[in-house]
N, C-alpha and C. Protein backbone atom coordinates (compact mmCIF):
# COMPACT_ATOMS: atom_id res chain seq x y z
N UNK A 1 30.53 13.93 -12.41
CA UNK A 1 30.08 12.97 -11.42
C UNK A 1 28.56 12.99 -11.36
N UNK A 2 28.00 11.96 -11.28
CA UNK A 2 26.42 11.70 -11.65
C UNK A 2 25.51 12.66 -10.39
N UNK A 3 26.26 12.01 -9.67
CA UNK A 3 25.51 12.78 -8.07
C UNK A 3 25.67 14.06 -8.05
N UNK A 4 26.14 15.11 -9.26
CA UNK A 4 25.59 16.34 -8.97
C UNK A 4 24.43 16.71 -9.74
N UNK A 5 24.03 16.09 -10.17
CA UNK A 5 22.54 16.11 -10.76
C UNK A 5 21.24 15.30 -9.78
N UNK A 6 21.56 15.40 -8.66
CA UNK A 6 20.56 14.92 -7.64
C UNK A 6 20.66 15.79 -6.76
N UNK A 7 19.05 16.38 -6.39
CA UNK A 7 18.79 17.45 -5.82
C UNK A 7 17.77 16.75 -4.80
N UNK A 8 17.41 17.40 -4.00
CA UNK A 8 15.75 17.85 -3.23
C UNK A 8 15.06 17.53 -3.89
N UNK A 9 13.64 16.15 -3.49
CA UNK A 9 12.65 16.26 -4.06
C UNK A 9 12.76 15.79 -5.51
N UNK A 10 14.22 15.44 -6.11
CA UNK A 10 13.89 14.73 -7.19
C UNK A 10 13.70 12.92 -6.95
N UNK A 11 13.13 12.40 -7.65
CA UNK A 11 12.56 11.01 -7.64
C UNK A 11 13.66 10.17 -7.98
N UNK A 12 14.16 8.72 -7.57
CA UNK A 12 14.97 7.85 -7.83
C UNK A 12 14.81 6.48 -8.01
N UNK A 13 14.67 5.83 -9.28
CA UNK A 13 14.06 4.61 -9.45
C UNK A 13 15.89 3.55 -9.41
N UNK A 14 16.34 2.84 -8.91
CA UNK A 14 17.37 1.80 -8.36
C UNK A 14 16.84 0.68 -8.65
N UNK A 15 17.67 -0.27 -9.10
CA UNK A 15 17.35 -1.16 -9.17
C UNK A 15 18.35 -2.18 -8.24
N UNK A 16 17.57 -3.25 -7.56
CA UNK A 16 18.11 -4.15 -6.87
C UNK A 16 19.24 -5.02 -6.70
N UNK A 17 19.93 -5.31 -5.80
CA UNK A 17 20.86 -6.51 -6.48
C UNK A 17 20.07 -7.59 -6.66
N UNK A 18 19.02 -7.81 -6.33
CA UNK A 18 18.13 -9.45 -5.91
C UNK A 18 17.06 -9.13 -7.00
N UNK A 19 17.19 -8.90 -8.21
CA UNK A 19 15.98 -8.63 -8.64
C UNK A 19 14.28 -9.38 -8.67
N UNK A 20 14.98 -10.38 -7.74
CA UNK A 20 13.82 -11.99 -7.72
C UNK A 20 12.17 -10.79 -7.05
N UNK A 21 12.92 -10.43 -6.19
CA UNK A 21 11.65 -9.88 -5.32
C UNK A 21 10.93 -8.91 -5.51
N UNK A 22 11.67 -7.86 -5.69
CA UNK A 22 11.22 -6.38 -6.76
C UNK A 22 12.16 -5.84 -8.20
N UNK A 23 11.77 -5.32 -9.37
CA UNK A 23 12.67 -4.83 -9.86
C UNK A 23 13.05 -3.52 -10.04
N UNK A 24 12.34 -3.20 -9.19
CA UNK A 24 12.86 -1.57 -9.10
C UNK A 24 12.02 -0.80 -8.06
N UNK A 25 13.27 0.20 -7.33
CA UNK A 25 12.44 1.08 -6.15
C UNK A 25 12.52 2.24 -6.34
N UNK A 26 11.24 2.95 -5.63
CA UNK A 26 11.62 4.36 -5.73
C UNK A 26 11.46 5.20 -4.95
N UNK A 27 12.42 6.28 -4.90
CA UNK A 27 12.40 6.71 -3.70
C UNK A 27 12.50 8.59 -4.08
N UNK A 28 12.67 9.21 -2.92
CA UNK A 28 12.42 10.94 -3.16
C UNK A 28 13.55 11.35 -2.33
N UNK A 29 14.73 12.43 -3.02
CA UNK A 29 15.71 12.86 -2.39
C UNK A 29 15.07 13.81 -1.58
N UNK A 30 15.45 13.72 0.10
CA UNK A 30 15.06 14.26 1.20
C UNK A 30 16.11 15.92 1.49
N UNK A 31 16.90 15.66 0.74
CA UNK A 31 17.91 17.01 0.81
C UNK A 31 18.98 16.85 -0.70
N UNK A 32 19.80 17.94 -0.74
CA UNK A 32 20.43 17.70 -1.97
C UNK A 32 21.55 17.18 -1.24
N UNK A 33 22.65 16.46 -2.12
CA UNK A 33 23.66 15.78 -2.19
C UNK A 33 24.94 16.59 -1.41
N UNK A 34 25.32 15.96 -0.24
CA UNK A 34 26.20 17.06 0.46
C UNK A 34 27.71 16.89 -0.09
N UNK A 35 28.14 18.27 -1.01
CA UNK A 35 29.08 18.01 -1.60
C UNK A 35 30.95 19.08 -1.13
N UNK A 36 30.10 19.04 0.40
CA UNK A 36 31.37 19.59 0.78
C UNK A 36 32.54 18.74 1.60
N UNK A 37 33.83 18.24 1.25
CA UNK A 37 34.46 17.06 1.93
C UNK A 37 34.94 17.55 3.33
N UNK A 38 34.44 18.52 3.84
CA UNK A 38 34.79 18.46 4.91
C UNK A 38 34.13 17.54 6.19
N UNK A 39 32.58 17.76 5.61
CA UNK A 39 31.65 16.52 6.36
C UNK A 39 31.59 15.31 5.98
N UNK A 40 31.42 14.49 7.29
CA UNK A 40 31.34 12.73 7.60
C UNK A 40 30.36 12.09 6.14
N UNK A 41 29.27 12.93 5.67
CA UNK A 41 28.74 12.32 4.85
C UNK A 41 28.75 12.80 3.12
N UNK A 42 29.79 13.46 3.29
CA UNK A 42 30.05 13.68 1.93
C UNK A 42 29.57 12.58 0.69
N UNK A 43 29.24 13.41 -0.53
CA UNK A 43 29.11 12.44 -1.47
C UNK A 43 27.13 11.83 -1.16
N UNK A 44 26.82 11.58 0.28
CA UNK A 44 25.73 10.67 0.25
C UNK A 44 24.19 12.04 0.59
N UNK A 45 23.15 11.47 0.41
CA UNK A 45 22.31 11.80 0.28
C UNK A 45 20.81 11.09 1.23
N UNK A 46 19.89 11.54 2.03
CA UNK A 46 19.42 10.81 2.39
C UNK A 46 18.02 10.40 1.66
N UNK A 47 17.39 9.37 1.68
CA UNK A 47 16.32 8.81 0.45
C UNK A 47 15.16 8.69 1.20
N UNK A 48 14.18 8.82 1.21
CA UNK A 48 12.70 8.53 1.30
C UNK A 48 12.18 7.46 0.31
N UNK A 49 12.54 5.94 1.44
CA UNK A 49 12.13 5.18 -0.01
C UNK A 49 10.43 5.03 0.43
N UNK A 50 9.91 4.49 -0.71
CA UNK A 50 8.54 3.61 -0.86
C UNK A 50 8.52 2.47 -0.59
N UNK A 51 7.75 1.65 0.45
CA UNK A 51 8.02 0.16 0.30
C UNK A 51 7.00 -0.44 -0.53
N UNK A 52 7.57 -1.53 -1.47
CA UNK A 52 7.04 -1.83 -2.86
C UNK A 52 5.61 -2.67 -2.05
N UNK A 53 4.22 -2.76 -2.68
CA UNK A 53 3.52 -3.42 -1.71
C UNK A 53 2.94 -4.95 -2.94
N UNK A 54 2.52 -5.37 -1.93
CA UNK A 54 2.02 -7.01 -2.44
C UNK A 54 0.77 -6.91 -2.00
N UNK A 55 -0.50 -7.54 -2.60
CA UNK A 55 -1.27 -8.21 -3.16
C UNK A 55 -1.52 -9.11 -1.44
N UNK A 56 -2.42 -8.72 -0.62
CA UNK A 56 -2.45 -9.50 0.58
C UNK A 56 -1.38 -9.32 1.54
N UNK A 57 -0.66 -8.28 1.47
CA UNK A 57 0.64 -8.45 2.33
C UNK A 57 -0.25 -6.99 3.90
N UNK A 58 -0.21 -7.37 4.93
CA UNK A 58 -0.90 -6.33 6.00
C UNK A 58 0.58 -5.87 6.27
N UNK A 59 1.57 -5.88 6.54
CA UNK A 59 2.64 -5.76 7.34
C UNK A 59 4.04 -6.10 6.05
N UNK A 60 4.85 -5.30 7.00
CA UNK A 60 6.29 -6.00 6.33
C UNK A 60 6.82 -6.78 6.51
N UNK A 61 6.60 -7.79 7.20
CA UNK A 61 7.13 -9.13 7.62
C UNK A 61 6.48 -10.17 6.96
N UNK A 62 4.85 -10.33 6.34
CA UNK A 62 3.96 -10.76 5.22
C UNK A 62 4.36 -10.43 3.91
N UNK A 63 4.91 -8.92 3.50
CA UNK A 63 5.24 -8.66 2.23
C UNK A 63 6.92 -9.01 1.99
N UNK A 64 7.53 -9.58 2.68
CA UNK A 64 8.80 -9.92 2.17
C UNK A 64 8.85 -11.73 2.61
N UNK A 65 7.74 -12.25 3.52
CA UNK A 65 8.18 -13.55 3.96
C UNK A 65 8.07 -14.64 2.23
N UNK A 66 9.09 -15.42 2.60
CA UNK A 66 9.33 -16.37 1.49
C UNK A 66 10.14 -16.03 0.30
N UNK A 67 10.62 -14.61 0.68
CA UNK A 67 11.55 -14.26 -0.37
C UNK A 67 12.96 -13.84 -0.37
């Protein structure tokens, strides 16, 4: 299973379903992958993404408007 090779602190480039707007994000695993099924979040991991930036954009409501 892929997700046991995601740890702490390793980097994650995803790519979008919408690729119109960005084609790829990246983000930093904040803990490793909780792989015990006894807990609610088994399987998931939490991400530290980057928000991709634009060229004139001050805010996030400027860097995503029109898209």
């Amino acid at each position: 299973m892929p997700f046991h090779d995601l740890f702490a602190g390793n980097f994650l480039l995803v790519w979008p379903l919408n690729p119109i707007v960005y084609l790829v994000w990246m983000g930093r695993a904040e803990c490793d992958v909780v792989r015990n099924e006894k807990y609610e979040n088994y399987k998931k991991v939490y991400v530290q993404w980057w928000v991709p930036m634009r060229k004139q954009a001050k805010n996030d409501e400027e860097l995503y408007h029109n898209y």
